[in-house]
Protein backbone atom coordinates (compact mmCIF):
# COMPACT_ATOMS: atom_id res chain seq x y z
CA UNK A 1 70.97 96.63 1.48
CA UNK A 2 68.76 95.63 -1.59
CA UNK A 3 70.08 92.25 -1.16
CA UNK A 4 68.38 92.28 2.36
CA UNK A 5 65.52 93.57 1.22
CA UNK A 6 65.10 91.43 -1.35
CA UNK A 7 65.31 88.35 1.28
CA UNK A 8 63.14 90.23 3.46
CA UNK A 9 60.14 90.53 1.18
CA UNK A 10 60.60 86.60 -0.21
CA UNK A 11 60.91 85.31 3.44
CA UNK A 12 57.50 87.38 4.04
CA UNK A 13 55.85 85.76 1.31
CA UNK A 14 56.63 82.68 1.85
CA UNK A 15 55.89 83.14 5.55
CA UNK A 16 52.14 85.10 4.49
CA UNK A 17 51.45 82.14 2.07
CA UNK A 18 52.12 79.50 4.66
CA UNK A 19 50.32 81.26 7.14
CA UNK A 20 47.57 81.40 4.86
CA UNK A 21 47.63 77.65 3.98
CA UNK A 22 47.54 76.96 7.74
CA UNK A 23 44.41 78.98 8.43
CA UNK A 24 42.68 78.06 5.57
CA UNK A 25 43.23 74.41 6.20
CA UNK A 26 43.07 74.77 10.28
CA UNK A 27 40.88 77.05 10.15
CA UNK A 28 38.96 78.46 6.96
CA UNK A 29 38.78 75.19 4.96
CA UNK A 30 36.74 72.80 7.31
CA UNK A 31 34.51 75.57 8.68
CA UNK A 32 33.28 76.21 5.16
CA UNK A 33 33.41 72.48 4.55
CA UNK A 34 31.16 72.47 7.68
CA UNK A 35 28.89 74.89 6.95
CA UNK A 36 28.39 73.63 3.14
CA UNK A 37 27.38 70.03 4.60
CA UNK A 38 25.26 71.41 7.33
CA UNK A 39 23.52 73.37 4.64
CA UNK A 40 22.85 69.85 2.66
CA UNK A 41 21.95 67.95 5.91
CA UNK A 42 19.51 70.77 6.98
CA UNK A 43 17.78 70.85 2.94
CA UNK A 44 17.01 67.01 3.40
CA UNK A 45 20.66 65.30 2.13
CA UNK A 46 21.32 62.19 3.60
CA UNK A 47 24.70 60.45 4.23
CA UNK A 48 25.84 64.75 2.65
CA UNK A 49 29.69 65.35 2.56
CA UNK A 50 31.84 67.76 1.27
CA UNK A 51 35.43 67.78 -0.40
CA UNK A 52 36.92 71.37 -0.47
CA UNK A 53 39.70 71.69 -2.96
CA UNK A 54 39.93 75.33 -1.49
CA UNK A 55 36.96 77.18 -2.50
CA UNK A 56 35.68 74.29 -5.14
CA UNK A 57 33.40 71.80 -3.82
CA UNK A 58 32.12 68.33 -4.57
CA UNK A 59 28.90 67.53 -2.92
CA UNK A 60 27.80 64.18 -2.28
CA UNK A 61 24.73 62.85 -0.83
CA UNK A 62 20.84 61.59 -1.60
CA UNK A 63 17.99 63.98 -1.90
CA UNK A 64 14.64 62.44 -1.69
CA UNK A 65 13.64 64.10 -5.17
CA UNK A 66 14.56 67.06 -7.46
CA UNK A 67 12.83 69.73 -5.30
CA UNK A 68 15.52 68.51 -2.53
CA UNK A 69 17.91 68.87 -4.73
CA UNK A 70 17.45 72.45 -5.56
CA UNK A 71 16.34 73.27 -1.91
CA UNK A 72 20.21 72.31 -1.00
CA UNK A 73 21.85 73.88 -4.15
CA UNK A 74 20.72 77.06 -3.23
CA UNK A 75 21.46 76.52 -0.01
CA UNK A 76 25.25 75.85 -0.74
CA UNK A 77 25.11 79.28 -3.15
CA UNK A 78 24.40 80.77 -0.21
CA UNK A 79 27.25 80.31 1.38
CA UNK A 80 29.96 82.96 0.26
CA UNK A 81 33.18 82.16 -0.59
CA UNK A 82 32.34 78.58 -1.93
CA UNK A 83 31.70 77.44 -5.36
CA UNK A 84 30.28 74.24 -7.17
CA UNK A 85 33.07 72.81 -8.81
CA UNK A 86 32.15 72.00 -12.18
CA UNK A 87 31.70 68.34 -11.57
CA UNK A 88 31.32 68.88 -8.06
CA UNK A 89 27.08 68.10 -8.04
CA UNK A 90 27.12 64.58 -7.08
CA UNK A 91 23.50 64.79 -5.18
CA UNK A 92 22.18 62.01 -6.61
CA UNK A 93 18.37 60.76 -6.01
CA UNK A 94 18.24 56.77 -5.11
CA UNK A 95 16.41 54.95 -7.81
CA UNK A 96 13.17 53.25 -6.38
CA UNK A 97 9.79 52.05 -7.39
CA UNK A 98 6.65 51.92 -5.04
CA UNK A 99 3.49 50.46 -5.60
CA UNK A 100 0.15 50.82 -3.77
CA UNK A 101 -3.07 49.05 -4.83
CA UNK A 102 -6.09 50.57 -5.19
CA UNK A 103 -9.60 48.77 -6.40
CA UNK A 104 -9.00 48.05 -10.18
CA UNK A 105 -5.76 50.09 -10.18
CA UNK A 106 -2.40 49.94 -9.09
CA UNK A 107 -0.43 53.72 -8.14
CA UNK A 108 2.94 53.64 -8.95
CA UNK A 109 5.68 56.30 -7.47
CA UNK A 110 9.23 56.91 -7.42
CA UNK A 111 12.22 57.53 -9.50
CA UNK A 112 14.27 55.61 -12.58
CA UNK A 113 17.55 56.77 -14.06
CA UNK A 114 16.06 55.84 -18.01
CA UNK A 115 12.79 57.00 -19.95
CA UNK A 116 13.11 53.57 -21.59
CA UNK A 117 12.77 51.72 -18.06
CA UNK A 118 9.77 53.88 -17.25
CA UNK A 119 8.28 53.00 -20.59
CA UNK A 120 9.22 49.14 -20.21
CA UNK A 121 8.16 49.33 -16.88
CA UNK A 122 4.48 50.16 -18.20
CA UNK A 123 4.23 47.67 -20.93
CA UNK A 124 5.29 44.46 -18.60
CA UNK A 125 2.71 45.66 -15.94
CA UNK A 126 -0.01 45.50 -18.78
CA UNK A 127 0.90 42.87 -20.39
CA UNK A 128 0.99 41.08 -16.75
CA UNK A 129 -2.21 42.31 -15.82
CA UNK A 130 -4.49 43.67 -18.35
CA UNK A 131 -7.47 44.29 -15.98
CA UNK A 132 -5.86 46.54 -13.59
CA UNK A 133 -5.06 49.94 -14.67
CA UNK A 134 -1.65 51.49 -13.73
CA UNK A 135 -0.67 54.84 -12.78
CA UNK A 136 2.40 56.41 -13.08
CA UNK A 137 1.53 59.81 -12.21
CA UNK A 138 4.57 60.02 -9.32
CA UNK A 139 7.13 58.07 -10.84
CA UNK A 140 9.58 59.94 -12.45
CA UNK A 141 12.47 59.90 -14.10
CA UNK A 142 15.56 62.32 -13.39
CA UNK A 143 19.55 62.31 -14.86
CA UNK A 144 20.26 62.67 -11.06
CA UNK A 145 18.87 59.42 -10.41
CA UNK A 146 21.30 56.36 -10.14
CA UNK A 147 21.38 53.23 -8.18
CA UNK A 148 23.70 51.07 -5.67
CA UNK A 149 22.37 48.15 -6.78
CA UNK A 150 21.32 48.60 -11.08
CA UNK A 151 23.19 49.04 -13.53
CA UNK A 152 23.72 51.96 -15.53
CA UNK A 153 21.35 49.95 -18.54
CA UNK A 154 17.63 50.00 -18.96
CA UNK A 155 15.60 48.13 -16.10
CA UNK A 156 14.88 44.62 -16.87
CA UNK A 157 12.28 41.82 -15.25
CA UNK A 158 15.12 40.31 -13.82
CA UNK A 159 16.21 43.57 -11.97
CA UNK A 160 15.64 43.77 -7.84
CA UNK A 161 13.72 46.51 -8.32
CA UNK A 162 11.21 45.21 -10.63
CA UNK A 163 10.95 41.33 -9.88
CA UNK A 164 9.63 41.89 -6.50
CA UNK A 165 6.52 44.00 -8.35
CA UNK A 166 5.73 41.93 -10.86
CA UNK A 167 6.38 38.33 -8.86
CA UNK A 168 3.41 40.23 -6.05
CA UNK A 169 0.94 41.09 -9.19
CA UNK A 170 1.36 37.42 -10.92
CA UNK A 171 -1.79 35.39 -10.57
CA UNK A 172 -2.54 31.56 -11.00
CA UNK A 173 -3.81 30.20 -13.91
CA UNK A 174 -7.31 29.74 -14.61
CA UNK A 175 -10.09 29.91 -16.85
CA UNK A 176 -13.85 29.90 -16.96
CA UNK A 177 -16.38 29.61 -19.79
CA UNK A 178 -19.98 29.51 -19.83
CA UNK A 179 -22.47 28.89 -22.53
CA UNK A 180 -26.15 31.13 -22.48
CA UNK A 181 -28.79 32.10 -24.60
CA UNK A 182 -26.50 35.04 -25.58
CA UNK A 183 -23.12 32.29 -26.51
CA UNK A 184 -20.43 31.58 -25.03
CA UNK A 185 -18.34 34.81 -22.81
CA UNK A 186 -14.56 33.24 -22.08
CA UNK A 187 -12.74 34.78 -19.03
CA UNK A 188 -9.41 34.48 -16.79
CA UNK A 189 -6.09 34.26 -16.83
CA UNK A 190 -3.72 31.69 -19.28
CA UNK A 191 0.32 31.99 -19.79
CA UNK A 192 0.04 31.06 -23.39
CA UNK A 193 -1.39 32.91 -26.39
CA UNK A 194 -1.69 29.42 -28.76
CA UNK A 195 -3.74 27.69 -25.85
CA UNK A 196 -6.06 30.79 -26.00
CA UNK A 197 -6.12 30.62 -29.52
CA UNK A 198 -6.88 26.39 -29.29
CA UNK A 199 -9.30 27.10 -26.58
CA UNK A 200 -11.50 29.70 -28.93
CA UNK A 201 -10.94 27.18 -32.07
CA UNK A 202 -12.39 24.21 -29.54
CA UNK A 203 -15.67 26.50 -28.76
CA UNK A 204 -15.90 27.60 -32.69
CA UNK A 205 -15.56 23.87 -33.97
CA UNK A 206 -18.17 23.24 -30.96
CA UNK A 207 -20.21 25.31 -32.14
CA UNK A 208 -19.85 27.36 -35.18
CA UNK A 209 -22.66 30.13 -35.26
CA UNK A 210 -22.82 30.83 -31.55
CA UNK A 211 -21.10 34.12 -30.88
CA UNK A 212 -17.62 34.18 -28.51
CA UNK A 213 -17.30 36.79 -26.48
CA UNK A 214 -13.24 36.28 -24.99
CA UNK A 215 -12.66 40.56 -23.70
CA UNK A 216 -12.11 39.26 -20.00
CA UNK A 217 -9.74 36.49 -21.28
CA UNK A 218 -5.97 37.80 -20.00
CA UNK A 219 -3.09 35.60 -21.16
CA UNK A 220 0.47 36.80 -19.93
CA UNK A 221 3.85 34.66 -19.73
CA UNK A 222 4.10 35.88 -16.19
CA UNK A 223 0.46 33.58 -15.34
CA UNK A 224 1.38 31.45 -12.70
CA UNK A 225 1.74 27.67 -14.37
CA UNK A 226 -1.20 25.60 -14.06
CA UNK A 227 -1.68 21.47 -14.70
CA UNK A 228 -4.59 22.26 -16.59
CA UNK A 229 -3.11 25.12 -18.82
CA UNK A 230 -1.45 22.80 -21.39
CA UNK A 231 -2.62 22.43 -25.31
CA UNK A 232 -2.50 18.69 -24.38
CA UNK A 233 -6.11 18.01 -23.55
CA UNK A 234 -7.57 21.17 -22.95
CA UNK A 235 -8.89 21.63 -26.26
CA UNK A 236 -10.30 18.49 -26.78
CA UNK A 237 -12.30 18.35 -23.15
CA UNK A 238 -13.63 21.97 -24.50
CA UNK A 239 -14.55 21.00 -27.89
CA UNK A 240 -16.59 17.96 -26.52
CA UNK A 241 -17.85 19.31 -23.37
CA UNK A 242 -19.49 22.34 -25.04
CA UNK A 243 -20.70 20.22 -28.31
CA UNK A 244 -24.38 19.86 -27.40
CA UNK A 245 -26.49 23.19 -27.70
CA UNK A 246 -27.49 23.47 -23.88
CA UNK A 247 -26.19 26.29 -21.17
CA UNK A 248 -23.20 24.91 -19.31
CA UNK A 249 -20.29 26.13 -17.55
CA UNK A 250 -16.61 24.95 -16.75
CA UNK A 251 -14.25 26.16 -14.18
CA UNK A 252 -10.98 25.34 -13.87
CA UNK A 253 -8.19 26.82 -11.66
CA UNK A 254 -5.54 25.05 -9.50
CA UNK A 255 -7.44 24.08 -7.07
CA UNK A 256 -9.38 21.71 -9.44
CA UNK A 257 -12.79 22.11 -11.89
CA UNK A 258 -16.63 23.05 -11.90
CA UNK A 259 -18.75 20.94 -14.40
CA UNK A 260 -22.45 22.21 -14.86
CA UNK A 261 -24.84 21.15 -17.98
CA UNK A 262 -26.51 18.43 -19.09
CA UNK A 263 -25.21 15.06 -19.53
CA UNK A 264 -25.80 11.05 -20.47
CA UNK A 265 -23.79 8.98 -18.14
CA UNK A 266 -21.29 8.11 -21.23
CA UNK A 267 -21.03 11.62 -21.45
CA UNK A 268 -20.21 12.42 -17.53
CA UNK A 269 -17.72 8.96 -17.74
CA UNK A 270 -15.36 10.63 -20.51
CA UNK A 271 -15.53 13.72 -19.40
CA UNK A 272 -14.21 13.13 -16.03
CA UNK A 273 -11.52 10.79 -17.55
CA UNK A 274 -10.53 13.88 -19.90
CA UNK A 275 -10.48 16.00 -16.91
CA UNK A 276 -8.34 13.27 -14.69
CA UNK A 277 -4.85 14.43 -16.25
CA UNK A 278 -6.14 18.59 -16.46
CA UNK A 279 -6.58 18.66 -12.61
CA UNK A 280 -3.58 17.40 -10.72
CA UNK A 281 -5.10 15.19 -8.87
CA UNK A 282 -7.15 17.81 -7.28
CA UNK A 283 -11.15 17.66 -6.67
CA UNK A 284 -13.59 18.05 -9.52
CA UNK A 285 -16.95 19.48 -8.41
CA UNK A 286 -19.87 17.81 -11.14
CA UNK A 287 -23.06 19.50 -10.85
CA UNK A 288 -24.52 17.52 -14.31
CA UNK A 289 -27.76 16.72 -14.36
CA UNK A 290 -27.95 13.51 -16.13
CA UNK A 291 -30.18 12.49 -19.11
CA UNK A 292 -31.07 9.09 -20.37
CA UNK A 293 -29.50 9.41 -23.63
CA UNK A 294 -28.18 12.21 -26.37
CA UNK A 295 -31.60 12.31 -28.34
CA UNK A 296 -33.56 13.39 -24.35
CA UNK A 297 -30.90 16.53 -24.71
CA UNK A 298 -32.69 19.55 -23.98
CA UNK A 299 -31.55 21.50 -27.24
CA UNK A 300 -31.12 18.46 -29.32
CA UNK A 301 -31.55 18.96 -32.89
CA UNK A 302 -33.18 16.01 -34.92
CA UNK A 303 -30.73 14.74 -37.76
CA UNK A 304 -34.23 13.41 -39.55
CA UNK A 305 -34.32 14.44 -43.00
CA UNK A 306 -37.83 16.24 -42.66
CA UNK A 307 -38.93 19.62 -42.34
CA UNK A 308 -38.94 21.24 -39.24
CA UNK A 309 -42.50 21.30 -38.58
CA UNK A 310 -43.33 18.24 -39.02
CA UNK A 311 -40.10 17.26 -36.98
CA UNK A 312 -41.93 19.55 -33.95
CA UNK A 313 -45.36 17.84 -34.52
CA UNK A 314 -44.02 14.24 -34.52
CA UNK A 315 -41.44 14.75 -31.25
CA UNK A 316 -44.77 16.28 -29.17
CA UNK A 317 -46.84 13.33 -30.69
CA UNK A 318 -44.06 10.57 -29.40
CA UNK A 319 -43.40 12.38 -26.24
CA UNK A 320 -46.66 11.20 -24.43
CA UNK A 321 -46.42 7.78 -26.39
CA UNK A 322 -44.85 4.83 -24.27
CA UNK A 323 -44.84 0.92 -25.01
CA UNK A 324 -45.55 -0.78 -21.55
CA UNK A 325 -44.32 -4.60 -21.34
CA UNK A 326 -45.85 -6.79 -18.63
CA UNK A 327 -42.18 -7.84 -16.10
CA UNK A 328 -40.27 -10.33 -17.64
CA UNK A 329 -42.22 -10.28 -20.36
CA UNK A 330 -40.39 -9.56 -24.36
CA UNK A 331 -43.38 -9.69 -26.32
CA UNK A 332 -45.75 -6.54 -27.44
CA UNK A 333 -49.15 -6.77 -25.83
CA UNK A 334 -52.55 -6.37 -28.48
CA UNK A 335 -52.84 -3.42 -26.51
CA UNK A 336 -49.47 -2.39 -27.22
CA UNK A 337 -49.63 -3.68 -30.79
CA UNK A 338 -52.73 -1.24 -31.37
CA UNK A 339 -50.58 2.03 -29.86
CA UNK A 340 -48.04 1.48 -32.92
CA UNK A 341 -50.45 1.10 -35.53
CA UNK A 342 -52.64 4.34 -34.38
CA UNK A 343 -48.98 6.30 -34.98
CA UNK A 344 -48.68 5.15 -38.29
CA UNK A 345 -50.82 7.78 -40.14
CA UNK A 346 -48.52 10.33 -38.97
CA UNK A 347 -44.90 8.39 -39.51
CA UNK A 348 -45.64 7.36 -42.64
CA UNK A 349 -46.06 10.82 -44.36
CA UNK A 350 -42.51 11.67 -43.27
CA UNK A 351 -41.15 9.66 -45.72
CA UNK A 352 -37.68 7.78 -45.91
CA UNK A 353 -35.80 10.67 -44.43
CA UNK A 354 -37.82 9.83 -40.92
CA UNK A 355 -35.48 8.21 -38.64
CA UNK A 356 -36.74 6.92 -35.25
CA UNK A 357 -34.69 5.63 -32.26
CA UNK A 358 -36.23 2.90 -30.25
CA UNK A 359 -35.17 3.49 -27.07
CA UNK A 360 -35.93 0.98 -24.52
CA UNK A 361 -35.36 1.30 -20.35
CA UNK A 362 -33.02 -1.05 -18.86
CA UNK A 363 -33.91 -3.16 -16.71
CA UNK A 364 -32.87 -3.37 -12.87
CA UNK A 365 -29.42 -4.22 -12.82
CA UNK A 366 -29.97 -7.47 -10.11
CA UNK A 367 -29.76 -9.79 -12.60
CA UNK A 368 -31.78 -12.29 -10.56
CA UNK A 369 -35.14 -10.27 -10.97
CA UNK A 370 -34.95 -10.36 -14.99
CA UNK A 371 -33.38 -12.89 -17.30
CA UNK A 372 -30.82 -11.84 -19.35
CA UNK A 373 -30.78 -10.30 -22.71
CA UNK A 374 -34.90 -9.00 -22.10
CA UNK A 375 -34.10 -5.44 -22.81
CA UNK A 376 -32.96 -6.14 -26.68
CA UNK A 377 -35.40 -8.73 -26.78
CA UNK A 378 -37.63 -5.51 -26.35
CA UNK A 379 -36.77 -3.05 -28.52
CA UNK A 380 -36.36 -5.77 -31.08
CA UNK A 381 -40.18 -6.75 -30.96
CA UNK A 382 -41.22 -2.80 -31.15
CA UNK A 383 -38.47 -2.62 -34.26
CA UNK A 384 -40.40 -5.81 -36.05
CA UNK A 385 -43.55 -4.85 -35.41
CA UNK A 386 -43.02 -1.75 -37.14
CA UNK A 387 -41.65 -3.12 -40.01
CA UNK A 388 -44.44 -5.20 -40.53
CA UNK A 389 -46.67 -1.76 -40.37
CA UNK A 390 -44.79 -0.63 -43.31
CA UNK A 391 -41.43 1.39 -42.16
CA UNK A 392 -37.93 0.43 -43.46
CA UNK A 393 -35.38 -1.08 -41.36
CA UNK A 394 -33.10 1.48 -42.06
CA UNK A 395 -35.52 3.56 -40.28
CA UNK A 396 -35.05 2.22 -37.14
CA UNK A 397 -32.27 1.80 -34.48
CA UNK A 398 -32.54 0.75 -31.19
CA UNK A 399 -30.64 2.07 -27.98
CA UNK A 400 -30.55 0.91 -24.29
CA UNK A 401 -31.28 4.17 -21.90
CA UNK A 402 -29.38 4.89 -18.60
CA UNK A 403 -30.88 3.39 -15.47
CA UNK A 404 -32.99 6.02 -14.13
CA UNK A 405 -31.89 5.14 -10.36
CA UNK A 406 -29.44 8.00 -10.59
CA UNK A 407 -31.32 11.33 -8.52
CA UNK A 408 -29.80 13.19 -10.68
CA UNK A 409 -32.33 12.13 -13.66
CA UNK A 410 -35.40 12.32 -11.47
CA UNK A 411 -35.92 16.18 -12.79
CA UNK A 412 -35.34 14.89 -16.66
CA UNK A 413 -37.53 11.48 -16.52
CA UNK A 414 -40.44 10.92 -14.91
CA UNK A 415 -40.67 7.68 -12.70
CA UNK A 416 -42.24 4.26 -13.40
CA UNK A 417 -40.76 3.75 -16.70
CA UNK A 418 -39.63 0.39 -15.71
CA UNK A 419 -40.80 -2.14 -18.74
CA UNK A 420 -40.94 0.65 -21.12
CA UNK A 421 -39.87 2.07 -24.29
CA UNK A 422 -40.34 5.41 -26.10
CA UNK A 423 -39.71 6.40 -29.67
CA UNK A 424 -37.80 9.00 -30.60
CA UNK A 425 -36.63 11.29 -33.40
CA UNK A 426 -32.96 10.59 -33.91
């Protein structure tokens, strides 16, 4: 009897156990499983699912952001009878980065997996772009956060979430400087700190007491390449471009180069053969105007050893004084010969440290209207004949101005000065 018993109440166990295995996995189990994913589908979980290992569960899914996360959480706590296993939260938020520009700023929202790729994040973005200001305001960073696609490491450059960002915010080389009364204020954008540094060296060497004001001068390794953006060159063109004490201006960008200033033809000639290799072939716009020679430079500062006065005095005195030769003619006039001689009472005074430059206007270029070798024949008969008044050869150089048939002199030389010369302070 006991015996039966016995059997009775073990074949009824096993019989209640399996009958509760069957509901709870026909039955129980994938209603709560149900339920539980419902809960995370209707709290904002995408792609949710739940494994039951009875009344534990492991959650799986992407929230949108931590307050979806805690919105389905509760939700699931909700639910009696079921319980978070303890590794069972695997809600995880996608790792993403959005950007949306703004005038002078750039908005930044989303969520990283790593403080340290937030905080790298930051520093490339202003290093790439110092004149934008970036705000991170939205983009945060969670445990929950991972990614399909990263790694588990710190974002780098390289990564496909960042590269996209930082390839749409490069911009192309260029670079702009421009000489005033105030000095020289350098702006744009270069990929290399040492041709910054040359280019500021060039301008200082140029000109050593005028201020340099460089603030709006960027330089990033993520600049876009540029021909012109090379320490071969640039420097040099810089240094001599921005040598004489006059406003000018330089452009240069991809798409080619802005020249404006003052100029001689010699000047305008190197220039644009410095320039030839800096542009890649493309256009460069001159807007130059062009002066006879270096000493008709507005700006020009007389090398004479006198003082500065008498420097001023002298350069007004000579500035209405020209020698006039008859066409085809070499030899000084008695009219001509007087002009020198009434300048004499105020050369001589100057002293030996007076140097003059004799500069004399060349003659058409048809060589059938004037025989050759008249224009030094010229300047050589005003440099005897004031010898003979008493000043010392090494006093006195002649020079052969620029043919004034270029438009671009007509502001900077007044016309008729055909079969003339003019002296000047050197």
């Amino acid at each position: 009897m006991r015996s039966t018993l016995l059997t009775l109440t073990v074949l009824a166990l096993i019989g209640g156990v399996g009958a509760q295995w069957w509901w709870y996995h026909e039955a129980y189990g994938p209603d709560l499983a149900l339920r539980a994913r419902d809960a995370l589908k209707d709290n904002g979980v995408t792609e949710a699912s739940v494994r039951l290992d009875y009344l534990d569960a492991t959650l799986l899914g992407w929230a949108a952001d931590e307050a979806t996360r805690t919105r389905a959480l509760e939700a699931i706590h909700l639910i009696r009878g079921l319980r978070v296993a303890e590794k069972g939260d695997q809600i995880h938020i996608q790792q993403r980065l959005e950007s949306r520009d703004e005038p002078g700023q750039v908005i930044l929202s989303g969520w990283l997996a790593l403080p340290q790729s937030r905080d790298n994040l930051l520093t490339w973005l202003t290093a790439l772009r110092p004149d934008l200001t970036f705000k991170a305001d939205d983009l945060h960073v969670s445990p929950h956060v991972i990614s399909q696609a990263e790694s588990p490491e710190p974002l780098t450059q390289e990564s496909p979430l960042v590269a996209p960002l930082l390839a749409r915010l490069k911009v192309p080389a260029s670079l702009q400087i421009d000489r005033d009364l105030n000095g020289f204020r350098v702006s744009g954008y270069l990929p290399d700190d040492r041709l910054a540094q040359s280019l500021l060296a060039a301008l200082k060497q140029a000109a050593p007491e005028v201020p340099i004001d460089h603030r709006q001068l960027a330089v990033s390794p993520h600049v876009q390449p540029s021909a012109f953006a090379t320490e071969k060159g640039l420097p040099e063109f810089v240094a001599a471009f921005f040598s004489a004490p006059t406003q000018a201006s330089l452009r240069l960008d991809g798409q080619g180069a802005r020249l404006e200033g003052t100029a001689t033809r010699e000047q305008e000639s190197r220039w644009l053969s410095q320039l030839r290799p800096l542009t890649g072939g493309h256009p460069v716009d001159v807007q130059l105007r062009i002066y006879p020679s270096l000493y008709h430079l507005p700006g020009y500062q007389p090398q004479s050893q006198i003082d500065l006065e008498r420097a001023v005095n002298l350069r007004q005195l000579l500035a209405h004084q020209r020698i006039h030769f008859a066409e085809d003619y070499p030899f000084l006039t008695p009219e001509e010969r007087a002009t020198l001689a009434a300048l004499l009472p105020q050369l001589l005074p100057a002293g030996p440290g007076l140097r003059l430059i004799i500069a004399v206007q060349r003659a058409p270029a048809d060589p059938s209207l004037l025989r050759p070798g008249l224009d030094e024949a010229r300047g050589q008969s005003v440099r005897d004949y004031l010898i003979q008044l008493g000043l010392a050869p090494s006093q006195l150089s002649v020079i052969l101005l620029d043919d004034p048939g270029d438009s671009r002199q007509l502001d900077s030389q007044p016309s008729g000065l055909e079969n003339t010369v003019e002296l000047l302070i050197q």
